[in-house]
N, C-alpha and C. Protein backbone atom coordinates (compact mmCIF):
# COMPACT_ATOMS: atom_id res chain seq x y z
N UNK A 1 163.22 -21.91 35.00
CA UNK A 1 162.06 -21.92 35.89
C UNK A 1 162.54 -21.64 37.31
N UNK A 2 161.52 -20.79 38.12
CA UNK A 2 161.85 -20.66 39.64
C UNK A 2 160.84 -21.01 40.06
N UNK A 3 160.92 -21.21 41.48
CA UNK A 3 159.58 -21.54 42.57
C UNK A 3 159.48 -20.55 43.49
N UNK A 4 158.66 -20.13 44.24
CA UNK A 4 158.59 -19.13 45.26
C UNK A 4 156.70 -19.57 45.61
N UNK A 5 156.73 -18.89 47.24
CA UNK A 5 155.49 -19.92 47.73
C UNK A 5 154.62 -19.10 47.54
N UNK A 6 153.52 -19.03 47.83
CA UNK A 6 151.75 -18.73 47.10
C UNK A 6 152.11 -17.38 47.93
N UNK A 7 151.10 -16.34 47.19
CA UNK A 7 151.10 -15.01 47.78
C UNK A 7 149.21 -14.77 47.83
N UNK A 8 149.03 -14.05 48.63
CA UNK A 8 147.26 -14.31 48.65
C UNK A 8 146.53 -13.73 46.91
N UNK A 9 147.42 -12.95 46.36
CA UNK A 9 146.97 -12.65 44.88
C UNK A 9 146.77 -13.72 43.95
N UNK A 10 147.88 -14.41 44.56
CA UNK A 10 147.88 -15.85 43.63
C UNK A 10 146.55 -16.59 43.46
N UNK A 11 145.51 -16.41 44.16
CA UNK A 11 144.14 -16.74 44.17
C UNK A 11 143.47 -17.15 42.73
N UNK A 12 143.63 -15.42 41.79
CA UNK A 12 143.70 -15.44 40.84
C UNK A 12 143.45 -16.56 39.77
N UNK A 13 145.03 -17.21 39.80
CA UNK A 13 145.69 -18.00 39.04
C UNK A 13 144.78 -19.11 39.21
N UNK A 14 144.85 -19.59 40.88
CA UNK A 14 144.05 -20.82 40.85
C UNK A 14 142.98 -21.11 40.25
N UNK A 15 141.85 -19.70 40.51
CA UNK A 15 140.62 -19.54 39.92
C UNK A 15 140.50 -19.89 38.67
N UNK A 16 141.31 -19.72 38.02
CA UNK A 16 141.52 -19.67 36.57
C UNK A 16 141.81 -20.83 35.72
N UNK A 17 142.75 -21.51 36.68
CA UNK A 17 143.30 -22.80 36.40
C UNK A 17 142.37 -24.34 37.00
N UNK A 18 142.32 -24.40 37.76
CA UNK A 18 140.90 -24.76 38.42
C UNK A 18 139.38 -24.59 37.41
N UNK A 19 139.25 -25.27 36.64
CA UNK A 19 138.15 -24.85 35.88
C UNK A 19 137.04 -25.49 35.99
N UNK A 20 137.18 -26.95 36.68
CA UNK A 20 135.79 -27.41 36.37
C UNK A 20 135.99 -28.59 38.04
N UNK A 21 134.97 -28.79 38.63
CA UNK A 21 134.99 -29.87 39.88
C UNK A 21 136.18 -31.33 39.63
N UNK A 22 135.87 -31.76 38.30
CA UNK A 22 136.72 -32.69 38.33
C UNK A 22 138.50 -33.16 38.51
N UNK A 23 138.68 -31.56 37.83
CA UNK A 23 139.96 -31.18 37.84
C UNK A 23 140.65 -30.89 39.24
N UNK A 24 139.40 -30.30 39.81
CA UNK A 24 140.25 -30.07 41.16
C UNK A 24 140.05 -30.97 42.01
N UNK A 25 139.14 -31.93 41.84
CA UNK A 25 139.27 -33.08 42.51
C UNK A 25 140.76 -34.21 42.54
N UNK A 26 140.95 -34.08 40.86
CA UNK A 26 141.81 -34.87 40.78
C UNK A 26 143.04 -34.58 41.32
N UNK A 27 143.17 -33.01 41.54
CA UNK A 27 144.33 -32.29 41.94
C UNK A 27 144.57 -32.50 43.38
N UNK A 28 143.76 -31.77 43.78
CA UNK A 28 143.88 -31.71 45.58
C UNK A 28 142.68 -32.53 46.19
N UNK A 29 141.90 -33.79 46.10
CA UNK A 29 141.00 -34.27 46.08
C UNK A 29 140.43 -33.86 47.06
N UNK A 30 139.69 -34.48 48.28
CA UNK A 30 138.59 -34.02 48.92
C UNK A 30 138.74 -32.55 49.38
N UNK A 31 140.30 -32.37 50.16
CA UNK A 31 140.13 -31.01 50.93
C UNK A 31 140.01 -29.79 50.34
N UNK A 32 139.69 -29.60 49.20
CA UNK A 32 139.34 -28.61 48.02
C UNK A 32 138.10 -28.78 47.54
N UNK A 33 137.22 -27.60 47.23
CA UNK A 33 135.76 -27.64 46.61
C UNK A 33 135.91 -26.41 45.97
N UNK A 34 135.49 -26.74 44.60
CA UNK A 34 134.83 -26.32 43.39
C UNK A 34 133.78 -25.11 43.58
N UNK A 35 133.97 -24.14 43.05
CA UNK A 35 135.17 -23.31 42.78
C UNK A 35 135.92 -22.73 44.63
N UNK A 36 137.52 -22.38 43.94
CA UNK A 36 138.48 -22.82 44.57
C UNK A 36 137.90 -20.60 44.87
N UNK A 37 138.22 -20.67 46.28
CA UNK A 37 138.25 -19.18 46.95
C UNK A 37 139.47 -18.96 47.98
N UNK A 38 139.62 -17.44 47.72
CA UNK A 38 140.48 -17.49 48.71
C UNK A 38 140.28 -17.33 49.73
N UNK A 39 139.09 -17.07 50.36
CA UNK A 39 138.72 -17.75 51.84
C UNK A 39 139.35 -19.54 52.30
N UNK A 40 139.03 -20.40 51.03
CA UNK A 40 139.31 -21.83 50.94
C UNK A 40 140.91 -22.28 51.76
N UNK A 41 141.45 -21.04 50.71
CA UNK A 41 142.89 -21.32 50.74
C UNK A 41 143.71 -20.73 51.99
N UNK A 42 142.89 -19.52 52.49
CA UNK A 42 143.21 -19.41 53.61
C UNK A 42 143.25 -19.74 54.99
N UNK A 43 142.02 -20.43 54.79
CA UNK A 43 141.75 -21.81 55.74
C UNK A 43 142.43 -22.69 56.47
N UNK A 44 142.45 -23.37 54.61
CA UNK A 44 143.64 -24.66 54.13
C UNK A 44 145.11 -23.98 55.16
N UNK A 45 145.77 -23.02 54.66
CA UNK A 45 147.17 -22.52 55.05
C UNK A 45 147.08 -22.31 57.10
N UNK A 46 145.91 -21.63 56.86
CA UNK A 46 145.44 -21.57 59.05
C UNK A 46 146.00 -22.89 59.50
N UNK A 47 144.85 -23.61 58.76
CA UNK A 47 144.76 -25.36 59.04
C UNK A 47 146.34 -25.89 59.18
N UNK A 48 146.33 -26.19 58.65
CA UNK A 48 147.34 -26.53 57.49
C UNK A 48 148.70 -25.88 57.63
N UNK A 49 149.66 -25.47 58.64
CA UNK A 49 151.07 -24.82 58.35
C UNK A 49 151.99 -24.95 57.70
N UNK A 50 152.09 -26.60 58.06
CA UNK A 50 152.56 -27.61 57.66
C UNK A 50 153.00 -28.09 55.87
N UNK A 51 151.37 -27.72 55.34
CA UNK A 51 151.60 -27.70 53.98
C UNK A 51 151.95 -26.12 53.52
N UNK A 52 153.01 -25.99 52.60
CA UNK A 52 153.48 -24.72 52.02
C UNK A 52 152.83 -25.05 50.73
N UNK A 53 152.09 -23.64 49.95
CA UNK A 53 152.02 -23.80 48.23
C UNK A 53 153.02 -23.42 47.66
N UNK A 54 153.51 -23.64 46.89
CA UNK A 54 154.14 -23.27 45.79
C UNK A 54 153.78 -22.78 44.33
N UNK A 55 154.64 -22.21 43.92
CA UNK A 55 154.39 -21.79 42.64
C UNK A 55 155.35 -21.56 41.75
N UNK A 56 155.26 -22.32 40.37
CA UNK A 56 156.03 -22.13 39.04
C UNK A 56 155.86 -20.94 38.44
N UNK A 57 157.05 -20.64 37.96
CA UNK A 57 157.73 -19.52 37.02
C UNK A 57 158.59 -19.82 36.14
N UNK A 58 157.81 -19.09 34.89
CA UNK A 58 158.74 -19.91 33.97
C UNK A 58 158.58 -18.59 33.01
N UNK A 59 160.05 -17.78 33.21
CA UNK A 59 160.22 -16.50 32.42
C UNK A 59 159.34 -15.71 33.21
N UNK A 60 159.38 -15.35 34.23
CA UNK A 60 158.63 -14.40 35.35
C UNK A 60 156.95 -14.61 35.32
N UNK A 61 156.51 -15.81 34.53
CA UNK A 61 154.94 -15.77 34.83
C UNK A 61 154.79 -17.37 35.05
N UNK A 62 153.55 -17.38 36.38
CA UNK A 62 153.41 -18.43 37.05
C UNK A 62 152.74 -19.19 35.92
N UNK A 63 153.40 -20.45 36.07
CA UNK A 63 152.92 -21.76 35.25
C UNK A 63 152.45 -22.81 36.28
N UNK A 64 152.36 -23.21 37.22
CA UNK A 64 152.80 -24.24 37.81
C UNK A 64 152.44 -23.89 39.48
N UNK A 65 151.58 -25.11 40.25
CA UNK A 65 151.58 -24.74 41.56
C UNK A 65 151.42 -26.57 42.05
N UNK A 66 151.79 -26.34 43.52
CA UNK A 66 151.94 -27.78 43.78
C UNK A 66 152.74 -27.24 45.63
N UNK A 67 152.38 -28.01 46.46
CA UNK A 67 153.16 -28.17 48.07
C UNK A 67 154.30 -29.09 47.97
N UNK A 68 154.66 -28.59 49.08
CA UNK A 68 155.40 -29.45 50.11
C UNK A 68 154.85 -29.60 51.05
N UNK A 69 154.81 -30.83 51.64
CA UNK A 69 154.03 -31.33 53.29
C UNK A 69 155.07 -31.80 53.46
N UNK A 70 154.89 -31.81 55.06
CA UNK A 70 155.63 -32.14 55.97
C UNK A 70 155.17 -32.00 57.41
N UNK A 71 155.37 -32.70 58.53
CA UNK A 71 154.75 -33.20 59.68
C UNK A 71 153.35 -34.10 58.92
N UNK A 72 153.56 -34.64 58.51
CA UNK A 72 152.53 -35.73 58.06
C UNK A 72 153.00 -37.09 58.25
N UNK A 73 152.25 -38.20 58.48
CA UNK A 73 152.71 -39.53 57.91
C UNK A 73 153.19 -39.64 56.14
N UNK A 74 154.18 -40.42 55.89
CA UNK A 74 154.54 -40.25 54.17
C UNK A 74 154.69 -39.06 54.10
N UNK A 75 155.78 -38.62 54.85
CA UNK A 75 155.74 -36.95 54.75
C UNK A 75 157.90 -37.09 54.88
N UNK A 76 158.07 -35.97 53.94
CA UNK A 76 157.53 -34.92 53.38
C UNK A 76 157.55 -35.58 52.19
N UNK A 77 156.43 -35.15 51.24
CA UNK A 77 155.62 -35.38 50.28
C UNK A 77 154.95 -34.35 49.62
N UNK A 78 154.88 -34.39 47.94
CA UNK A 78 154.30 -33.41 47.03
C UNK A 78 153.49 -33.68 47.28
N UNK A 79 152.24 -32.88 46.83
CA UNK A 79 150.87 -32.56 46.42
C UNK A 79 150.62 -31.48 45.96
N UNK A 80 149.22 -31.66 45.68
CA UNK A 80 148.38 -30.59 44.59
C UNK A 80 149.64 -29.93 43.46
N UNK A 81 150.00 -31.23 42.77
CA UNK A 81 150.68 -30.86 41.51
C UNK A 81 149.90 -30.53 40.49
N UNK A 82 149.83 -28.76 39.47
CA UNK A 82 149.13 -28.42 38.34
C UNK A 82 150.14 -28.03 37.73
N UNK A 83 149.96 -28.16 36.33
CA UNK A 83 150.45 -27.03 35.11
C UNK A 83 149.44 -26.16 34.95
N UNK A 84 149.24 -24.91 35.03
CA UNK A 84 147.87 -23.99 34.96
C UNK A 84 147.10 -24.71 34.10
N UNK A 85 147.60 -23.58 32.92
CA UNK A 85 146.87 -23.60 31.54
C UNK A 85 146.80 -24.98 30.90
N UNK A 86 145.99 -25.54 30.53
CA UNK A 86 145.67 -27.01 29.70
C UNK A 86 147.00 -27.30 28.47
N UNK A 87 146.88 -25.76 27.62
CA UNK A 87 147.39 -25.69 26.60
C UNK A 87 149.53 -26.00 26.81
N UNK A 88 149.59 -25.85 28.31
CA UNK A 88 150.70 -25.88 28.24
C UNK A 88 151.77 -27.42 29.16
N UNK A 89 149.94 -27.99 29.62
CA UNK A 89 150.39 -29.51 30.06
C UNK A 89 151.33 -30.20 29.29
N UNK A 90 152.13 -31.20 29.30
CA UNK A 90 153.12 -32.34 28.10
C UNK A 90 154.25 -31.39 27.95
N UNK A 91 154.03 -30.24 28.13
CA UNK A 91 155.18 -29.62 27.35
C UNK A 91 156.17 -29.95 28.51
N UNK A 92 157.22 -30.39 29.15
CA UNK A 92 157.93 -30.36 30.02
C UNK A 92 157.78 -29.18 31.27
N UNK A 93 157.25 -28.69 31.31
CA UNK A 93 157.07 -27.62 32.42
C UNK A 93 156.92 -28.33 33.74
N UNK A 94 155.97 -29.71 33.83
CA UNK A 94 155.64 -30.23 35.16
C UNK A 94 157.11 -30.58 35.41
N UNK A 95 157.82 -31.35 34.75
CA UNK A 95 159.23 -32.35 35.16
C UNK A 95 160.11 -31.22 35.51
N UNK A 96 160.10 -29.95 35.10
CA UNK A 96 160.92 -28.74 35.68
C UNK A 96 159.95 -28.17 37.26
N UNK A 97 158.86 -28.14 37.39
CA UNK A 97 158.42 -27.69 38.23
C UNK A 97 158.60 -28.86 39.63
N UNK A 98 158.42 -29.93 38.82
CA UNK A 98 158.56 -31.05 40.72
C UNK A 98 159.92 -31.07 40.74
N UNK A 99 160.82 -30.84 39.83
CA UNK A 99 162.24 -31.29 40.17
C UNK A 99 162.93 -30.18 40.96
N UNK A 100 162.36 -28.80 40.72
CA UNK A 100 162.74 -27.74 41.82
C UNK A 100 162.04 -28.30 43.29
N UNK A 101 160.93 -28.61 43.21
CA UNK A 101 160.39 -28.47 44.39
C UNK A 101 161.12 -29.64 45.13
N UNK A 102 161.10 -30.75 44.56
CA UNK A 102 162.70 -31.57 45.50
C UNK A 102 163.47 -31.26 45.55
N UNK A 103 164.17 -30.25 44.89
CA UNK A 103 165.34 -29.81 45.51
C UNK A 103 165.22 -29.04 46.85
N UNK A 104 164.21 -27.86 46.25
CA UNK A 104 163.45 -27.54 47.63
C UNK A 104 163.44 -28.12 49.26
N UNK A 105 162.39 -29.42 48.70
CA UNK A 105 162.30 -30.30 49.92
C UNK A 105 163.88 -30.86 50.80
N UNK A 106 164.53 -31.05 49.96
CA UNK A 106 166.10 -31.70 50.18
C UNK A 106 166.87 -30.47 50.86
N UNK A 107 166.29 -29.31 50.33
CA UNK A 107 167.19 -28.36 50.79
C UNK A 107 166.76 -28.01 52.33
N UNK A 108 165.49 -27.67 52.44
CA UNK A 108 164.80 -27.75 53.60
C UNK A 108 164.93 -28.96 54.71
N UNK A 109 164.56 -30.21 54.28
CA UNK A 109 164.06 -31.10 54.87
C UNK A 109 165.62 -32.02 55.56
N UNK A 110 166.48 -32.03 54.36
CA UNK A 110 167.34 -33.19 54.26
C UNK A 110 166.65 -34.96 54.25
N UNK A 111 165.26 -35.25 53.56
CA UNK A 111 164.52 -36.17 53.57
C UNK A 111 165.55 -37.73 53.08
N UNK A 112 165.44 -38.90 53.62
CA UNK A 112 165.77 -40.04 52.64
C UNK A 112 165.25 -40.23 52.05
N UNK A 113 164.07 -39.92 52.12
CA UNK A 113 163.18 -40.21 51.09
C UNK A 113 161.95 -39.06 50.74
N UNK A 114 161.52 -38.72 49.58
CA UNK A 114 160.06 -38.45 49.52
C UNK A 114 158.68 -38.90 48.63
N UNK A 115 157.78 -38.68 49.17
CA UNK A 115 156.55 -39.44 48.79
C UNK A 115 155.94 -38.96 48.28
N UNK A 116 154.77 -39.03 47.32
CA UNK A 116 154.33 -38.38 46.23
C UNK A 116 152.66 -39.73 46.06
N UNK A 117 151.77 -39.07 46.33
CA UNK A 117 150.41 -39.80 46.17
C UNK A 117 150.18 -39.29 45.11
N UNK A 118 148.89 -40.48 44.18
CA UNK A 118 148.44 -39.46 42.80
C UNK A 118 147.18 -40.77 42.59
N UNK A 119 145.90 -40.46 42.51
CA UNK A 119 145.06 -41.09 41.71
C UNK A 119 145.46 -41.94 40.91
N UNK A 120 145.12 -43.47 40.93
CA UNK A 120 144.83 -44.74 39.66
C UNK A 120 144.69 -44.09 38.34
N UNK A 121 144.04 -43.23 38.52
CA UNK A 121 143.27 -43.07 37.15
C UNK A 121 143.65 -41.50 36.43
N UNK A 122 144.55 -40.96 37.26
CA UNK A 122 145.84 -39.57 36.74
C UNK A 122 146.35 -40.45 35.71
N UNK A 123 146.48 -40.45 34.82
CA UNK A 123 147.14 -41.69 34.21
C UNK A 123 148.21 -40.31 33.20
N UNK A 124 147.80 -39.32 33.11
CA UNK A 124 148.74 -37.82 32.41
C UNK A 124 150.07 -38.06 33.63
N UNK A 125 149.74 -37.88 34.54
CA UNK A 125 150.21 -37.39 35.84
C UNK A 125 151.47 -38.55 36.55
N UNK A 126 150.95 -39.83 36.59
CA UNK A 126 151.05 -40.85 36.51
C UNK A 126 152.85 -41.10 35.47
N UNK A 127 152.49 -41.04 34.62
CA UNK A 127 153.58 -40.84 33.19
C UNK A 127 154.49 -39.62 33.84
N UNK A 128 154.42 -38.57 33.98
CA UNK A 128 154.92 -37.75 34.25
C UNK A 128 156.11 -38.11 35.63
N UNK A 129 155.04 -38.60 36.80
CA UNK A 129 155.78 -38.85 37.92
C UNK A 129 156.65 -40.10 37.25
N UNK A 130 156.58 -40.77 36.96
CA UNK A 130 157.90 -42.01 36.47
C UNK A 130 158.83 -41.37 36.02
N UNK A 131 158.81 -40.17 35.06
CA UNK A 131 160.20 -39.94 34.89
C UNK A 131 160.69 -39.58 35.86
């Protein structure tokens, strides 16, 4: 698997992956609305410098998207962690996709620490982040 950061085509993917309000709530909660545009995202990135997207590759096709923040409080810190496709959640792809992106962060940042928020009730997600 590789990472490399959002390209405006990548839109696409989100659209796709992003399927229903709840999902993307749970993902990127309030500052995201259903359905996800790339006006949204371009916004977000204006807004937003601070947060970089990312994106999983796994055998040259994106699986996987999720940031790095930084200049935040609890920063630097993941967010908006997805596995696209439903069908390919559990399979280990997430635990390969956040473990680049800390390296990432470490490589960038040199952090003591980083922080990682996630919904009570992610309880998939939840499991995942413990390992």
């Amino acid at each position: 698997m590789t990472i490399r950061k959002y390209r405006p085509e990548d839109i696409l993917l989100l659209e796709n992956w992003f399927t229903d309000p709840e999902l993307l709530f749970t993902v990127a909660g309030p500052g995201w609305t259903y359905p996800i545009s790339p006006e949204q995202i371009q916004l977000h990135q204006q807004q937003y410098p601070f947060k970089q997207i990312y994106i999983g590759e796994e055998n040259g096709l994106p699986v996987a998207m999720g940031e790095i923040i930084v200049n935040e409080e609890h920063a630097p810190r993941l967010g908006r962690l997805l596995v696209g496709e439903k069908q390919k959640r559990g399979s280990g792809l997430g635990e390969r996709f956040i473990r680049l992106l800390l390296e990432e962060c470490i490589r960038l940042y040199h952090p003591g620490s980083i922080c990682l928020f996630v919904l009570e009730t992610n309880q998939p997600a939840i499991g995942l982040y413990k390992k």
